[in-house]
C-alpha atoms as a PDB file:
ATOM      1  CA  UNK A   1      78.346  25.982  36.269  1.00  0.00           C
ATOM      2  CA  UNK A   2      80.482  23.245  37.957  1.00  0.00           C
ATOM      3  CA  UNK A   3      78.867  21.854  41.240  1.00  0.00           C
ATOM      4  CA  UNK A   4      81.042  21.485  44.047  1.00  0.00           C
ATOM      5  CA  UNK A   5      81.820  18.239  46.073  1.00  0.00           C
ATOM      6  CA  UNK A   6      80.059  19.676  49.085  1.00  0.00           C
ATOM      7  CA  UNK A   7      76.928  21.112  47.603  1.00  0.00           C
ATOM      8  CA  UNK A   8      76.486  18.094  45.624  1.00  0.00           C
ATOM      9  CA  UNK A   9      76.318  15.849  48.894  1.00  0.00           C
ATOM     10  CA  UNK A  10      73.790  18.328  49.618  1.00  0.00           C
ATOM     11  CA  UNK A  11      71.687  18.054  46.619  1.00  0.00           C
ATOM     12  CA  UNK A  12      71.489  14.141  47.284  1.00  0.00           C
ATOM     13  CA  UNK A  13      70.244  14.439  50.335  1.00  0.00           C
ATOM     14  CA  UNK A  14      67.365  16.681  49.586  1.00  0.00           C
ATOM     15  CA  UNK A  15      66.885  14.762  46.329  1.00  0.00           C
ATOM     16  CA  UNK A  16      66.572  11.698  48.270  1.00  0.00           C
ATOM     17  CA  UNK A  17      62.966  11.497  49.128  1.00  0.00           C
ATOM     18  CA  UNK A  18      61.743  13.028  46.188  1.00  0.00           C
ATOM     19  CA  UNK A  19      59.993  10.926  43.739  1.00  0.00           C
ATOM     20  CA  UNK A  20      60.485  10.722  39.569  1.00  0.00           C
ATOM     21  CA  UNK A  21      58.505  13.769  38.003  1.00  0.00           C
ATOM     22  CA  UNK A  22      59.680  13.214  34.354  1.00  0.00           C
ATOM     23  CA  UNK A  23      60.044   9.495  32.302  1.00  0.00           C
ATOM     24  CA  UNK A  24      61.784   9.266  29.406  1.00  0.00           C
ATOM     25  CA  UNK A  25      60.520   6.562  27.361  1.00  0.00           C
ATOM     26  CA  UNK A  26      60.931   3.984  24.336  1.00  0.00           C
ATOM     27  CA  UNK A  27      60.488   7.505  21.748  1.00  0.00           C
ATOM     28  CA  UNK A  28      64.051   9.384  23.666  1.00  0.00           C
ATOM     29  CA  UNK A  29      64.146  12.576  24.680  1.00  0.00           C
ATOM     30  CA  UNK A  30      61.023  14.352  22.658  1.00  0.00           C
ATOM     31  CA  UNK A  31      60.158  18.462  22.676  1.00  0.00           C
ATOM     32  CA  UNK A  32      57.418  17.509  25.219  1.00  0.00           C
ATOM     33  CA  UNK A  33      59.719  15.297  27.675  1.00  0.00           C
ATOM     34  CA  UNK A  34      62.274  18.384  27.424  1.00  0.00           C
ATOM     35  CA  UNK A  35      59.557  21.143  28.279  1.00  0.00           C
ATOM     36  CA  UNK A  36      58.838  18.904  31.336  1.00  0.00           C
ATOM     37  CA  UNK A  37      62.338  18.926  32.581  1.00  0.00           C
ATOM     38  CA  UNK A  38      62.665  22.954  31.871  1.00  0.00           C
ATOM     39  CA  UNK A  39      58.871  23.285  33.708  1.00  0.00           C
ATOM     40  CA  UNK A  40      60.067  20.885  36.763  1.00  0.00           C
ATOM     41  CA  UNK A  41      63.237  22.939  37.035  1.00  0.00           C
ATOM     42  CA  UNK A  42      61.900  26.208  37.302  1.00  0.00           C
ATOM     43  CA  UNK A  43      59.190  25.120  39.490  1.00  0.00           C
ATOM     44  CA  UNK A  44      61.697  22.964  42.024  1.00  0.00           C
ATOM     45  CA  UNK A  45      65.447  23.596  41.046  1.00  0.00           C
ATOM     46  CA  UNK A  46      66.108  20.272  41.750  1.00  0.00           C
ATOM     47  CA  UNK A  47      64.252  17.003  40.324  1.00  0.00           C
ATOM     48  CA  UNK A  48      64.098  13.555  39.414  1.00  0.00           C
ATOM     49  CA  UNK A  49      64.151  11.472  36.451  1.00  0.00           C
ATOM     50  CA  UNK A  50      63.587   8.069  35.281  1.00  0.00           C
ATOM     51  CA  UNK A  51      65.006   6.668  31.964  1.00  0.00           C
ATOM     52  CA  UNK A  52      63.237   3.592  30.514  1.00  0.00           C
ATOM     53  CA  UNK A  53      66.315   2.115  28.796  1.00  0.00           C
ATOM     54  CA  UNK A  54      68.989  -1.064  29.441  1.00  0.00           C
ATOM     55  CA  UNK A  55      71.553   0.614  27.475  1.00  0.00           C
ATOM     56  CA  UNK A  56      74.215   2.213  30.415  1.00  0.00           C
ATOM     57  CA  UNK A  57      75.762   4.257  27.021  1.00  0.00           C
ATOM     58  CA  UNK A  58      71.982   4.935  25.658  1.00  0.00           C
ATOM     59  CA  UNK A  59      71.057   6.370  28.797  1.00  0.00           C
ATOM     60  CA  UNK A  60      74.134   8.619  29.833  1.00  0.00           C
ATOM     61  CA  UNK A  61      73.750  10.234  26.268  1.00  0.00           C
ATOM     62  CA  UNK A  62      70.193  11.038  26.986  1.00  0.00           C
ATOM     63  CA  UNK A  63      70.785  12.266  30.193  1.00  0.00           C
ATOM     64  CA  UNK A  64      73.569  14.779  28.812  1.00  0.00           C
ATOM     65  CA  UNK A  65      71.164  16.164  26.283  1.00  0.00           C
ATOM     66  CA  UNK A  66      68.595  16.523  28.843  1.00  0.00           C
ATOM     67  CA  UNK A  67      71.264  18.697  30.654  1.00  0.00           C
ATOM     68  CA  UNK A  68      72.354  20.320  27.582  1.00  0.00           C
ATOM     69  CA  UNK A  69      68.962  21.155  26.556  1.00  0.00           C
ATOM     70  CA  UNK A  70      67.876  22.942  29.611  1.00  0.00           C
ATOM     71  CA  UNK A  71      71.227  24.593  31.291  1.00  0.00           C
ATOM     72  CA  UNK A  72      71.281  21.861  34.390  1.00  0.00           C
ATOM     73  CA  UNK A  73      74.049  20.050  36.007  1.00  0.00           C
ATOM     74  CA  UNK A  74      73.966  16.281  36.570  1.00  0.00           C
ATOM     75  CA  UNK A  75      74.226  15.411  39.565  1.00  0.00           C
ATOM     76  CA  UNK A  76      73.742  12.074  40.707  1.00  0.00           C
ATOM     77  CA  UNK A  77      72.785   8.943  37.824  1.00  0.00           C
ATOM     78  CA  UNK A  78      71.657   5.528  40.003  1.00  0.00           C
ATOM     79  CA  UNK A  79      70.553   2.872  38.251  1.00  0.00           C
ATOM     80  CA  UNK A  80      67.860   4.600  35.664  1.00  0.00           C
ATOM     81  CA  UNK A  81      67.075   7.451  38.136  1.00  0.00           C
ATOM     82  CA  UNK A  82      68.775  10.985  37.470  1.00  0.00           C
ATOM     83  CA  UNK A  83      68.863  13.758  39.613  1.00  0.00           C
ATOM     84  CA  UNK A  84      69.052  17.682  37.892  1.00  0.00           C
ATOM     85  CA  UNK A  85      69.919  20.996  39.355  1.00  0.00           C
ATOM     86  CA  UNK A  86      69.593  24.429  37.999  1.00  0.00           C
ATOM     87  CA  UNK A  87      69.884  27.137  39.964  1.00  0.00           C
ATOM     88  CA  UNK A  88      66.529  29.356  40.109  1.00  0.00           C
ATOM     89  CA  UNK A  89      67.560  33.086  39.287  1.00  0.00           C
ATOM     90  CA  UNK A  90      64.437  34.550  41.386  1.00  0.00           C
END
């Protein structure tokens, strides 16, 4: 699912007073870290996330397997602060 120009601008503005729910760390993107992501996405549809890592390449490959991993679409990457959208089917 390919995200628009439009609804993204959308998405960043409601994503931008929300506050990190899910930190990946120094041990990557674990089982646990990835049930988080799936949980916060069902629960919200759209969510933040923090990546604790220097490495601009390190962090843009985590970030696709986070997306990868739980059917969402990128849709903003600032500094190490993501945003995620999946669309809730209810």
């Amino acid at each position: 699912m390919a995200l628009n120009t439009k609804f993204k601008q959308q998405l960043k503005a409601k994503a931008h007073k929300l506050k990190p729910i899910v930190f990946i760390g120094n041990n990557g993107l674990t089982d646990n870290v990835k049930m988080e992501i799936d949980r916060g996405l069902t629960d919200h549809e759209l969510i933040k996330i923090r990546v604790q890592s220097s490495d601009r390449e390190l962090k843009q490959q985590l970030l696709v397997e986070a997306c990868h991993a739980t059917d969402a679409e990128l849709v903003q990457c600032i500094g190490g602060i993501a945003v995620l959208y999946r669309k809730n089917l209810e």
